[in-house]
Structures are given as C-alpha cells and as structure tokens.
N, C-alpha and C. Protein backbone atom coordinates (compact mmCIF):
# COMPACT_ATOMS: atom_id res chain seq x y z
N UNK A 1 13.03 5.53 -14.01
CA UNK A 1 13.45 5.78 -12.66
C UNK A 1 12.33 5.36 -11.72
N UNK A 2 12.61 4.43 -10.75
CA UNK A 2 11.52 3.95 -9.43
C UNK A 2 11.71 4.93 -8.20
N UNK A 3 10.80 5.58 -8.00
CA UNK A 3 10.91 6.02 -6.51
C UNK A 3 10.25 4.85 -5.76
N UNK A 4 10.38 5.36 -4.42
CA UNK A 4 9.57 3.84 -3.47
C UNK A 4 8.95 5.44 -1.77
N UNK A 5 8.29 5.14 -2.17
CA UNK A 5 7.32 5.94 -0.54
C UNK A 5 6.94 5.22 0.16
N UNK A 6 7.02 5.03 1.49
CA UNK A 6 6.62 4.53 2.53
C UNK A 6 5.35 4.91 3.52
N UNK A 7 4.34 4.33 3.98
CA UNK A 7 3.63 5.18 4.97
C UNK A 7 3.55 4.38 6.27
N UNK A 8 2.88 4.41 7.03
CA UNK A 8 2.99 3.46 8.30
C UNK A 8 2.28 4.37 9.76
N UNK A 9 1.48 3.25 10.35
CA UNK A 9 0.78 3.81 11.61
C UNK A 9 1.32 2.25 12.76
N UNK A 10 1.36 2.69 13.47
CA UNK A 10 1.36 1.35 14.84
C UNK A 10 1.00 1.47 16.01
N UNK A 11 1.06 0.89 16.85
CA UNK A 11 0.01 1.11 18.25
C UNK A 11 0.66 1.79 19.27
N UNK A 12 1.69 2.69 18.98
CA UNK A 12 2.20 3.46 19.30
C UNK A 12 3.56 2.97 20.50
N UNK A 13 4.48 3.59 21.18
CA UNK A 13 5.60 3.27 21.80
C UNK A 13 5.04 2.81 23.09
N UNK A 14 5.68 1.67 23.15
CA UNK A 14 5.51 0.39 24.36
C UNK A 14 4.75 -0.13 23.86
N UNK A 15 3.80 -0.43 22.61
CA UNK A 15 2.88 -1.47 22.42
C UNK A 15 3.90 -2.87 21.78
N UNK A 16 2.64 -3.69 22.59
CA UNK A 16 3.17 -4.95 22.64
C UNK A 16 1.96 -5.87 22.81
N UNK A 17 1.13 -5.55 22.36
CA UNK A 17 -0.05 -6.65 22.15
C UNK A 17 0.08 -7.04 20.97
N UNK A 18 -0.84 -8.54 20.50
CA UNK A 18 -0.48 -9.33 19.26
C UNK A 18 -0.96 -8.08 18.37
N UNK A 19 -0.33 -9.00 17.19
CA UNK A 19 -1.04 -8.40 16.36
C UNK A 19 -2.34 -8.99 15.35
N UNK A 20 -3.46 -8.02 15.07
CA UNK A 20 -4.57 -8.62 15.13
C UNK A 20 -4.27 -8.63 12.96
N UNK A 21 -4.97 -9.82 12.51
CA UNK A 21 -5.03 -9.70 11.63
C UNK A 21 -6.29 -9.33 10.56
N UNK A 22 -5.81 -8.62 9.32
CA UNK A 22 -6.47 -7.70 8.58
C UNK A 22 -5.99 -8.39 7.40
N UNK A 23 -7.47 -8.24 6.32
CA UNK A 23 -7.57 -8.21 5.08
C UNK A 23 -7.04 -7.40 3.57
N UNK A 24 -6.01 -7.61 3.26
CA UNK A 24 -5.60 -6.83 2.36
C UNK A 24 -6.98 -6.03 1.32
N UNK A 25 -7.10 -4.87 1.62
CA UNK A 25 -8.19 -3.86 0.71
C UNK A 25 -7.58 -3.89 -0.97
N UNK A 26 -8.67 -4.12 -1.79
CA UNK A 26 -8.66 -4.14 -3.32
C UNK A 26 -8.19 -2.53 -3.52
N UNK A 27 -7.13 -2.13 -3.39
CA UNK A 27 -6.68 -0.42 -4.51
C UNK A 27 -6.34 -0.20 -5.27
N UNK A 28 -6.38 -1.69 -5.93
CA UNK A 28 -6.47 -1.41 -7.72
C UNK A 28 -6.70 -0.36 -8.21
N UNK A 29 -6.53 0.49 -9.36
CA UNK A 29 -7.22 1.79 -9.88
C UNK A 29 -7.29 2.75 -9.16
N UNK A 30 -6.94 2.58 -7.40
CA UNK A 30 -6.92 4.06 -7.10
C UNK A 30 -5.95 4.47 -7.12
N UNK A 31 -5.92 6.09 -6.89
CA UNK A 31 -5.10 7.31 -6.39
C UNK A 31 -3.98 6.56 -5.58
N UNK A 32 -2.79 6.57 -5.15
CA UNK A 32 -1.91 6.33 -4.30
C UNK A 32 -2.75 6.92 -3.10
N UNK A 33 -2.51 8.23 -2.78
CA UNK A 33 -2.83 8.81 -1.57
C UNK A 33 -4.27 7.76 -0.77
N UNK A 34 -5.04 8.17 -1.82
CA UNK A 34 -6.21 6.89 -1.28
C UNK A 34 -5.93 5.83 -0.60
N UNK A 35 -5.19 4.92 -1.91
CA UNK A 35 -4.69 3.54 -1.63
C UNK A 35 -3.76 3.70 -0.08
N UNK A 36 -3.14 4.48 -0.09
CA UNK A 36 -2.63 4.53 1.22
C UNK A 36 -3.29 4.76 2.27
N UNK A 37 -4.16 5.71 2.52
CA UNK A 37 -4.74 5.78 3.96
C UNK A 37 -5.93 4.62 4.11
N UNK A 38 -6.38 3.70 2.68
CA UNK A 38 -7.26 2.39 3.17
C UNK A 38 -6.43 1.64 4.03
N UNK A 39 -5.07 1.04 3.24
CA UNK A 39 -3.98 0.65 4.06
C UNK A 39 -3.23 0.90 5.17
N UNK A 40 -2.90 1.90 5.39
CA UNK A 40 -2.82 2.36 7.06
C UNK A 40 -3.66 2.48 7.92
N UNK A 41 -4.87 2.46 7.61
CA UNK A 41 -6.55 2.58 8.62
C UNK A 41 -6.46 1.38 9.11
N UNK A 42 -5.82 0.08 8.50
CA UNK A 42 -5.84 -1.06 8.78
C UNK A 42 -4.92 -1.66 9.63
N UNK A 43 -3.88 -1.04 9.98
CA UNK A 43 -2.43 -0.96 11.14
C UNK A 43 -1.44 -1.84 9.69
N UNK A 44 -1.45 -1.49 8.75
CA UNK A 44 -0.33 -2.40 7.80
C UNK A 44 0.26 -1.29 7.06
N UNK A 45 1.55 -1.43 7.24
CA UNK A 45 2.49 -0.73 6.16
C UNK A 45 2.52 -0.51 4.59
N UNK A 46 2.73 0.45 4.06
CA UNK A 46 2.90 0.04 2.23
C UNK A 46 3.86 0.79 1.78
N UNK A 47 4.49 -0.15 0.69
CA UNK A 47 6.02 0.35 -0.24
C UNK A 47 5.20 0.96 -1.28
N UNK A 48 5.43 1.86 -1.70
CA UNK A 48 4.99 2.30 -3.27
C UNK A 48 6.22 2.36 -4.51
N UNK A 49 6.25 1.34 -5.49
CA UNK A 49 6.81 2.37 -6.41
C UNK A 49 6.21 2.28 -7.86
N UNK A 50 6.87 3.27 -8.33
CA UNK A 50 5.95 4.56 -8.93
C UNK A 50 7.15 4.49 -10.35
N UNK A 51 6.39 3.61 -11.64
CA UNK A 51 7.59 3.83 -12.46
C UNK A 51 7.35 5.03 -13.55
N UNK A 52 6.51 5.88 -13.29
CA UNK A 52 6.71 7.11 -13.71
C UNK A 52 6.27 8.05 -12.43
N UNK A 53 7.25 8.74 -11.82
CA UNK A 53 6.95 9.28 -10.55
C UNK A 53 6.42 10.61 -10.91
N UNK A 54 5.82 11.10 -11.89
CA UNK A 54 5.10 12.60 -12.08
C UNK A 54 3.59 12.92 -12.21
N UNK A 55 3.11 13.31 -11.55
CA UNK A 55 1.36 13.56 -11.91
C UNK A 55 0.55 12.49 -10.91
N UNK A 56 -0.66 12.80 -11.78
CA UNK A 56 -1.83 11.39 -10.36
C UNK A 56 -0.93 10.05 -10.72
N UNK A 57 -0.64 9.51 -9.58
CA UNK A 57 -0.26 8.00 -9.45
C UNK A 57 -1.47 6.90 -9.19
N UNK A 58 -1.87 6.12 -9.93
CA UNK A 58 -2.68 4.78 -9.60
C UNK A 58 -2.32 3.66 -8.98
N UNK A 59 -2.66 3.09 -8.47
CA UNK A 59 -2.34 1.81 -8.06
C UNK A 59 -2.04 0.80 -9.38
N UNK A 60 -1.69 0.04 -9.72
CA UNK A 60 -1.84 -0.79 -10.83
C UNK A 60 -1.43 -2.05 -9.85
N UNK A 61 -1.10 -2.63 -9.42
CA UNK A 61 -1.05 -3.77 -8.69
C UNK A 61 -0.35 -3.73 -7.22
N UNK A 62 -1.20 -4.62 -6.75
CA UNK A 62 -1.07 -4.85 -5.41
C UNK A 62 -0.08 -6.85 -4.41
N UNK A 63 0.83 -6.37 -3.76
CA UNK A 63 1.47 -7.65 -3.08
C UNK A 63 1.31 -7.86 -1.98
N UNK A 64 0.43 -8.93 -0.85
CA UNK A 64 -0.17 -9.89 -1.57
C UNK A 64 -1.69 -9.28 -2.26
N UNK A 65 -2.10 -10.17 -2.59
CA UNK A 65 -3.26 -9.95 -3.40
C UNK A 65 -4.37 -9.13 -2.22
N UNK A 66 -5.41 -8.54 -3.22
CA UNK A 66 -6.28 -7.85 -2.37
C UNK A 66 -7.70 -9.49 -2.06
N UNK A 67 -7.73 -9.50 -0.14
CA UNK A 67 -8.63 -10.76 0.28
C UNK A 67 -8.03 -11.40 0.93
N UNK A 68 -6.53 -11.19 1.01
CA UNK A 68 -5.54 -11.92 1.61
C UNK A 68 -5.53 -12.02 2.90
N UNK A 69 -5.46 -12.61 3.88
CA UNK A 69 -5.15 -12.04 5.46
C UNK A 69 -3.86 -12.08 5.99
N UNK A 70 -3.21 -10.87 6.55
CA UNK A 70 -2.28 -11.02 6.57
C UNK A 70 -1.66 -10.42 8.49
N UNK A 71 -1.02 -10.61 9.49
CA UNK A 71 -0.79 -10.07 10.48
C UNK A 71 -0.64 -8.44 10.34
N UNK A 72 -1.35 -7.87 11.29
CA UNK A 72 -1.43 -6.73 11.42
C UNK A 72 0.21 -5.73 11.31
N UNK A 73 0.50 -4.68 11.03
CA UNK A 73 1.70 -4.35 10.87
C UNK A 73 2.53 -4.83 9.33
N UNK A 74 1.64 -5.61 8.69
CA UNK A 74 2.47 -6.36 7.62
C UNK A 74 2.61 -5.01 6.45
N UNK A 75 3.88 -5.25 5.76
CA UNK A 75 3.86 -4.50 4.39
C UNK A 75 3.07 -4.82 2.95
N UNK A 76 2.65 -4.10 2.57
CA UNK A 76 1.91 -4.23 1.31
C UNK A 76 2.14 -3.40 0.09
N UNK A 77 3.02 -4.28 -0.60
CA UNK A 77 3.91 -3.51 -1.73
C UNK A 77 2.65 -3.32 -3.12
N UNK A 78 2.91 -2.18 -3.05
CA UNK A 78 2.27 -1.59 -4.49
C UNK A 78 2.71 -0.86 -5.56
N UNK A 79 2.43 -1.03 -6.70
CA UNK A 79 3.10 -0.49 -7.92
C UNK A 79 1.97 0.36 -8.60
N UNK A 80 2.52 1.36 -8.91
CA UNK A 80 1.67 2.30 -9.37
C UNK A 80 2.58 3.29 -10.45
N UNK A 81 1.62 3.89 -11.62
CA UNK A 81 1.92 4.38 -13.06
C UNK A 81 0.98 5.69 -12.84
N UNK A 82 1.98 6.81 -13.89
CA UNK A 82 0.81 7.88 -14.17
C UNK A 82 -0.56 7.48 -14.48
N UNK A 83 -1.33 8.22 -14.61
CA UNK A 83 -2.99 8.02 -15.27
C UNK A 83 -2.39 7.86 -17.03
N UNK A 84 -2.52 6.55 -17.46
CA UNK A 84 -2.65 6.50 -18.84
C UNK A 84 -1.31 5.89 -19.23
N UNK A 85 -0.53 5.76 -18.10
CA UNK A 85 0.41 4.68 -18.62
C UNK A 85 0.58 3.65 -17.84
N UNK A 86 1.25 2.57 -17.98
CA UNK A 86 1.07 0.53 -18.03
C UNK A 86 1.42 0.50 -16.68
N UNK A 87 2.21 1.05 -15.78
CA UNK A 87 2.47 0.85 -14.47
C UNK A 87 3.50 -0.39 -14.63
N UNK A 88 3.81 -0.79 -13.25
CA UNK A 88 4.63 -1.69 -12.97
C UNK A 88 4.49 -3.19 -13.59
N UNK A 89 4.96 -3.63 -14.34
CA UNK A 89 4.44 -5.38 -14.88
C UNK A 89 3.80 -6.03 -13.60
C-alpha cells in the first residue's frame, strides 16, 4: 500500500514575483520529517510516498536528483521505506 503526503510553503496570497530558483538538497537517508522541512525552507513542494507507511520513514530516493536547479515552488517527489527495508525502486 503507497500513501503520498504533501507539504508546501509559498510567498503567501497576492504574491506574484518570479520565482527565484533553488537547488534540490541531497535527503537521501534522512527522516521524512527532516527531508521535508530542508525542502520547504527552500519555497519547493514535496510528494512523499512511503511503500511501507509504518514507523521512521527514510528518504530512499529523490526526483529530480539532489544539485539540480529547479524554479522555486517546484515539486520534489520522494520515496521513502521503513528503517531496514528497500524503499521505493
């Protein structure tokens, strides 16, 4: 079973300036919760899913790659597994 969590910050209602672009952060190996607030500190969205949704969740891979530059606001899909099992292919 996949769950999928969402998080998200933006420049709040009526913004309308560009958007500035940011480097996708390496959260390989971390915590979800972690991996998420590096990623939202940065004004970019992230999908999580989680193919065992019980206990600490890791990151196990990251879309696009972590180094990437990508427009501010962009989504950054991540797959993440309990501690000790294979995570998402």
């Amino acid at each position: 079973m996949d769950i999928t969590l969402s998080a998200s910050i933006n420049g709040g209602p009526g913004w309308s300036g560009p958007r500035p672009r940011s480097v996708v952060p390496n959260v390989n190996g971390l915590d979800v919760n972690k991996a998420l607030g590096e990623i939202t500190t940065l004004g970019l969205f992230a999908s999580v899913t989680a193919t065992t949704p019980t206990g600490s969740l890791t990151v196990t891979s990251e879309t696009p790659p972590a180094g990437t530059s990508v427009a501010g606001g962009s989504t950054i899909q991540l797959h993440a597994g309990s501690v000790g099992s294979k995570g998402c292919p």
